[in-house]
Protein backbone atom coordinates (compact mmCIF):
# COMPACT_ATOMS: atom_id res chain seq x y z
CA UNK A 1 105.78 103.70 99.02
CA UNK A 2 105.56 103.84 95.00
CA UNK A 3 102.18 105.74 95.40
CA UNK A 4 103.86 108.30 97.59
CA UNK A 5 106.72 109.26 95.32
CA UNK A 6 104.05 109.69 92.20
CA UNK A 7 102.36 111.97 94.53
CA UNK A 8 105.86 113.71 95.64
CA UNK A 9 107.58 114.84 92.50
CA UNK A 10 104.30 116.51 91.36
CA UNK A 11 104.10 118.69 94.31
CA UNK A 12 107.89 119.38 94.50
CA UNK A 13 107.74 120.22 90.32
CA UNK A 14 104.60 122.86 91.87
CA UNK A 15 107.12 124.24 94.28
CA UNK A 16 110.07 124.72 91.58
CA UNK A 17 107.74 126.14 89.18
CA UNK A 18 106.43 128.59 91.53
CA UNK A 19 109.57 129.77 92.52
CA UNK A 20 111.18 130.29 89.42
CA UNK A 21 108.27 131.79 87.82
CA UNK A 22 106.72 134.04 90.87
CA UNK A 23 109.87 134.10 92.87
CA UNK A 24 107.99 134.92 96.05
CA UNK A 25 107.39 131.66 98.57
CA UNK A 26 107.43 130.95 102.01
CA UNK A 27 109.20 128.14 103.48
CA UNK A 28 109.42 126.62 107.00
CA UNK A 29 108.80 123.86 109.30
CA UNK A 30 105.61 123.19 111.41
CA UNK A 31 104.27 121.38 113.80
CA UNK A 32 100.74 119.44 114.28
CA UNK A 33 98.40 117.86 116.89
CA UNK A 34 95.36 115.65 115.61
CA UNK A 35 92.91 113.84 117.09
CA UNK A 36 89.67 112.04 115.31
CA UNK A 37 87.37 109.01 115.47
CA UNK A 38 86.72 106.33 112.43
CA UNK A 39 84.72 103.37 111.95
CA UNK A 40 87.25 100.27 111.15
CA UNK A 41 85.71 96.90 109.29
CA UNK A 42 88.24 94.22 108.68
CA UNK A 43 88.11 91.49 106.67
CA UNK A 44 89.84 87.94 107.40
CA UNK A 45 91.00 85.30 104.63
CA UNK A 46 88.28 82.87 106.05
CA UNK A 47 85.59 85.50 105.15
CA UNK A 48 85.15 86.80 108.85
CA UNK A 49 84.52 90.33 108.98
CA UNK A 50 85.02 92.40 112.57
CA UNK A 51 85.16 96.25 113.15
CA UNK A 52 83.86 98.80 115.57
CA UNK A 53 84.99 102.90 116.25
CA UNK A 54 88.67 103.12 116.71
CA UNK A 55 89.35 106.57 118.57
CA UNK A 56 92.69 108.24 118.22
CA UNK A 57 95.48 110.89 118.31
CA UNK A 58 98.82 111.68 116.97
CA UNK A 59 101.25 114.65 116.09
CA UNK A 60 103.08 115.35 113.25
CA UNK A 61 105.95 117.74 112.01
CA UNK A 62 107.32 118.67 109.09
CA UNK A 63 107.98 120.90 106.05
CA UNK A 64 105.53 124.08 105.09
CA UNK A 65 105.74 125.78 101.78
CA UNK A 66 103.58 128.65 100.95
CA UNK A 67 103.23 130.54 97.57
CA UNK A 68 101.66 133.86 99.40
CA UNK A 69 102.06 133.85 103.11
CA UNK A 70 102.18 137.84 103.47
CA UNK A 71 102.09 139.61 99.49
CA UNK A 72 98.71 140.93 98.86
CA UNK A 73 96.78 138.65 96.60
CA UNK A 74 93.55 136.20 97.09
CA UNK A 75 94.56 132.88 96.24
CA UNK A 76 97.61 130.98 97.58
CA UNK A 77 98.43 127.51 97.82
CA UNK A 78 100.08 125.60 101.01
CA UNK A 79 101.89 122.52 100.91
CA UNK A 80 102.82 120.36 104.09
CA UNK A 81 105.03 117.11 103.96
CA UNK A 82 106.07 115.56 106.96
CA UNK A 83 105.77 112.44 108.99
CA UNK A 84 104.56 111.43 112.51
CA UNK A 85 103.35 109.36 115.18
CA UNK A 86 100.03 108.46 116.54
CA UNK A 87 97.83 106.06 118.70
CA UNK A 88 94.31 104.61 117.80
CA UNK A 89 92.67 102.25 120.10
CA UNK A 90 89.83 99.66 119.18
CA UNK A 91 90.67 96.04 120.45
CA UNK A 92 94.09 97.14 121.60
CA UNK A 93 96.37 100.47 121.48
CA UNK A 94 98.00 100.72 117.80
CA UNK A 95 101.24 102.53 117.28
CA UNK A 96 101.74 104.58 114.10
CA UNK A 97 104.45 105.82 112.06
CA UNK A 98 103.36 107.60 109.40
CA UNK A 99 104.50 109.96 106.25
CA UNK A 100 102.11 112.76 105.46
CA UNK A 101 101.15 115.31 102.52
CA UNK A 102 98.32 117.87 102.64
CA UNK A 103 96.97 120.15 99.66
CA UNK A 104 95.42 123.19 100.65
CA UNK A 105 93.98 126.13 98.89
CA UNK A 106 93.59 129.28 100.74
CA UNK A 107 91.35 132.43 99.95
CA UNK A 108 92.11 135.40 101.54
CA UNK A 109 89.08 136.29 103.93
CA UNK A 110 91.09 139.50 105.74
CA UNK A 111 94.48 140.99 104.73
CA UNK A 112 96.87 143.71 105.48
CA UNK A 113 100.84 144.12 105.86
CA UNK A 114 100.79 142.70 109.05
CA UNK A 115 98.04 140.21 109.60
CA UNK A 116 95.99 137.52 106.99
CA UNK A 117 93.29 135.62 107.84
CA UNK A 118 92.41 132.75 105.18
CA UNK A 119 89.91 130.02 104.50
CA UNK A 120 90.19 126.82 101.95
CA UNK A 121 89.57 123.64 101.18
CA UNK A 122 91.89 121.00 101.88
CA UNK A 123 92.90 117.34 100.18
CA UNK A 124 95.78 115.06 101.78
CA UNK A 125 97.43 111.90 101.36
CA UNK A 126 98.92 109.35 104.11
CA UNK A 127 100.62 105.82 104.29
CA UNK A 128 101.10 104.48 107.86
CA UNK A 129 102.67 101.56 109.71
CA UNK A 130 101.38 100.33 112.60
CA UNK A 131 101.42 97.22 115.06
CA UNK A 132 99.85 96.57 118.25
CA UNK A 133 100.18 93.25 120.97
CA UNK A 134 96.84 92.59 123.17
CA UNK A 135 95.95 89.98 125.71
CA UNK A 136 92.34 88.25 125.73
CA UNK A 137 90.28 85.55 126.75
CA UNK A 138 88.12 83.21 124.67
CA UNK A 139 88.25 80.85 121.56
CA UNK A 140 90.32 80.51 118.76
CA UNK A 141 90.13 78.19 115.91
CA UNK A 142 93.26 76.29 115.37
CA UNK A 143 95.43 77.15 112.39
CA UNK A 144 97.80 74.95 110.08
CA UNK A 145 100.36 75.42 112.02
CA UNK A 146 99.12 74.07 115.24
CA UNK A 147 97.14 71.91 113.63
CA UNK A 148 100.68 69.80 112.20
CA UNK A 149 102.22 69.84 115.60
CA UNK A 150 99.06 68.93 117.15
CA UNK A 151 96.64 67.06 115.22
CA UNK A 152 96.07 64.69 118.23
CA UNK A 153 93.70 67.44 120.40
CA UNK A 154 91.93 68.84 117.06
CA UNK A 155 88.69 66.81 118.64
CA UNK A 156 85.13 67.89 117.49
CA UNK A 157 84.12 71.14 117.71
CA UNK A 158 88.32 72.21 117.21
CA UNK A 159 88.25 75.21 118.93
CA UNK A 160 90.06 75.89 121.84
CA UNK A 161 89.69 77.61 124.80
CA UNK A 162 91.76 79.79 127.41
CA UNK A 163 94.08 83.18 127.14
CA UNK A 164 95.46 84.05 123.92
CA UNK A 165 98.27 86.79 122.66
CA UNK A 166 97.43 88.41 120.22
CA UNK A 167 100.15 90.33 117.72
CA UNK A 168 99.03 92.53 114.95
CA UNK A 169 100.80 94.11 112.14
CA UNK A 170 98.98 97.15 109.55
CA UNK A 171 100.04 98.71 106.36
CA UNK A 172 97.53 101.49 105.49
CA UNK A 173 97.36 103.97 102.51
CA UNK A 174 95.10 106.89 102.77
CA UNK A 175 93.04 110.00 101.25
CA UNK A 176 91.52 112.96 102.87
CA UNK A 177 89.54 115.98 102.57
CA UNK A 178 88.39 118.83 104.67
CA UNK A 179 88.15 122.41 105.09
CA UNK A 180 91.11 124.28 106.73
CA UNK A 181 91.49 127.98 108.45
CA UNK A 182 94.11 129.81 109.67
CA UNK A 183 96.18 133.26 110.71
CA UNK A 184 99.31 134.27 108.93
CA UNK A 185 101.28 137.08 110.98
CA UNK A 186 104.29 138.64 109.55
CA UNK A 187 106.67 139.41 111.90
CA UNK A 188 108.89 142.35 109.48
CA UNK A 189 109.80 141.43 106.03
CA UNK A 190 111.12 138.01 106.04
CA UNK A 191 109.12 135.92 109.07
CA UNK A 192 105.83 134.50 109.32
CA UNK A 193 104.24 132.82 112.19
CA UNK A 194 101.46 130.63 110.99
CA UNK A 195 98.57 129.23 113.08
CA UNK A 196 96.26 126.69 111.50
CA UNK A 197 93.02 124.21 112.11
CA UNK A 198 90.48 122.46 110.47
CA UNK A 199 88.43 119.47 110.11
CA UNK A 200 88.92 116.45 107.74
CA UNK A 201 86.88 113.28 106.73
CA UNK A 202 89.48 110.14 105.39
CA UNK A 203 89.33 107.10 103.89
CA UNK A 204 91.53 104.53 104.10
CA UNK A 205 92.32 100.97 103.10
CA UNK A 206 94.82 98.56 103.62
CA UNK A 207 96.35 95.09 104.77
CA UNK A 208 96.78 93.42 108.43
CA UNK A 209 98.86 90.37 109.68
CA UNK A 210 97.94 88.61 112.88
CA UNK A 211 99.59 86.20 115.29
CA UNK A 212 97.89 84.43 117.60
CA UNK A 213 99.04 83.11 120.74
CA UNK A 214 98.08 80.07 123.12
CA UNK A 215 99.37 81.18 126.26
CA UNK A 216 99.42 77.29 127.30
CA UNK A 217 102.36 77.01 124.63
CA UNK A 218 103.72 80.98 123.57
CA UNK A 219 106.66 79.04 121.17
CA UNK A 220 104.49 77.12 118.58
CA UNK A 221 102.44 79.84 116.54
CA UNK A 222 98.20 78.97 117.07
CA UNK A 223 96.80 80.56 114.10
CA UNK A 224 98.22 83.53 111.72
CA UNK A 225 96.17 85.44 109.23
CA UNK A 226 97.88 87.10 106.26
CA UNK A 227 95.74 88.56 103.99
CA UNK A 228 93.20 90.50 106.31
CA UNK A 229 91.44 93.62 104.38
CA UNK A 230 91.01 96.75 106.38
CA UNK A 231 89.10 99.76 105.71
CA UNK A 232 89.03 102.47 108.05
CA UNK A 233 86.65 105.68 107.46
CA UNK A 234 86.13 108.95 109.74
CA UNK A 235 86.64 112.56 110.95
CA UNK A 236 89.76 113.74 112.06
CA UNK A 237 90.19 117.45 113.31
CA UNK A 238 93.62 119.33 113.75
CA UNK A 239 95.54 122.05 114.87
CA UNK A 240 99.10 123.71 114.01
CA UNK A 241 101.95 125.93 114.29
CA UNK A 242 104.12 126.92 111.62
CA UNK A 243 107.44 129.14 111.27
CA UNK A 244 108.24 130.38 107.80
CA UNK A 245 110.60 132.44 105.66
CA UNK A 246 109.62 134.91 103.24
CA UNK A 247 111.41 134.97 99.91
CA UNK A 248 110.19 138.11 98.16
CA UNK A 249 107.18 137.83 99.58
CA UNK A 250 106.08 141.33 100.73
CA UNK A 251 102.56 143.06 101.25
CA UNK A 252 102.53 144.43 97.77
């Protein structure tokens, strides 16, 4: 979370700056769907390394500032901070919580008093939570744990078979860019009515815990893992709805 707030007060020190010195922004609340696919590799303390394509989906809401939603000039820049909740499945369903903050810097393709159309490129910024539980069958290598309260059945080769529960826990920090496109209509002098979309490619990086379950004994712990590395790359595209109001910002 100390990454996040060095990324905060810059943007809100933007925000106050443009205000006082333009004294024409747009501020509001919007709302998001997203939906993407990403390759996931992760990396275990005893050097094993397992991955595959996790797809998923979430939504997200939040707050929208805009230095030039409806006056009449080129360049304007939109900021989005918010937080949300999504679902990625690989081995099992994950659950997210998550805080977002997006970048983007819009040109002016189309513009009159009523309507803009705009086009930019787009960097963001993520940390999210996540843990999932999954069932499976197979082997597991004993860990310390086990191995105290049961040293008598660690025979040759120590693995063990049968159904295991599996608990996972992820803490994930992330960076993304894209392109973004999108509709500004003013409705009068002081509302706008935003529609956005585009298309992003993120990296991201972080660390998972596991727990893993015998089902022949759920109390005593079987094996836990840490430290795992994960690193999660991919395309994620979007679409949203915003609802702004104009501070001296006029078609002028």
């Amino acid at each position: 979370m100390i990454k996040m707030r060095h990324l905060f007060f810059p943007a809100m020190f933007f925000i106050l700056f443009a205000t006082t010195s333009a004294m024409a922004m747009g501020i509001g609340a919007y709302f998001e769907a997203a939906g993407g696919e990403a390759h996931r590799n992760v990396r275990s303390s005893s050097l094993e390394s397992t991955g595959g394509t996790a797809t998923g989906y979430g939504f997200r809401a939040g707050l929208i500032f805009d230095t030039c939603a409806a006056c009449d000039e080129v360049f304007s820049y939109r900021l989005k901070i918010g937080g949300g909740a999504s679902w990625t499945d690989l081995l099992a369903a994950t659950n997210y919580n998550s805080f977002h903050m997006s970048h983007t810097f819009a040109f002016a393709a189309a513009k009159n008093d009523i309507v803009k159309f705009w086009v930019g490129p787009q960097i963001g910024f993520r940390y999210r939570r996540g843990s999932s539980d999954r069932l499976f069958f197979g082997t597991e290598l004993p860990g310390t744990d086990y191995a105290l309260l049961n040293a008598s059945s660690l025979a040759f080769p120590y693995y063990q078979y049968g159904a295991f529960k599996e608990r996972t826990k992820q803490s994930i920090f992330g960076a993304n860019a894209g392109l973004a496109f999108g509709t500004n209509l003013n409705l009068g002098d002081y509302v706008t009515l935003a529609l956005e979309a585009g298309v992003t490619y993120g990296y991201d990086t972080g660390r998972q815990e596991r727990e893993v379950y015998w089902a022949g004994n759920p109390i005593v712990a079987f094996n836990k893992f840490k430290h795992e590395r994960l690193i999660e790359q991919g395309v994620e595209g979007y679409g949203a709805l915003a609802f702004m109001f104009r501070f001296a910002d006029t078609y002028q």
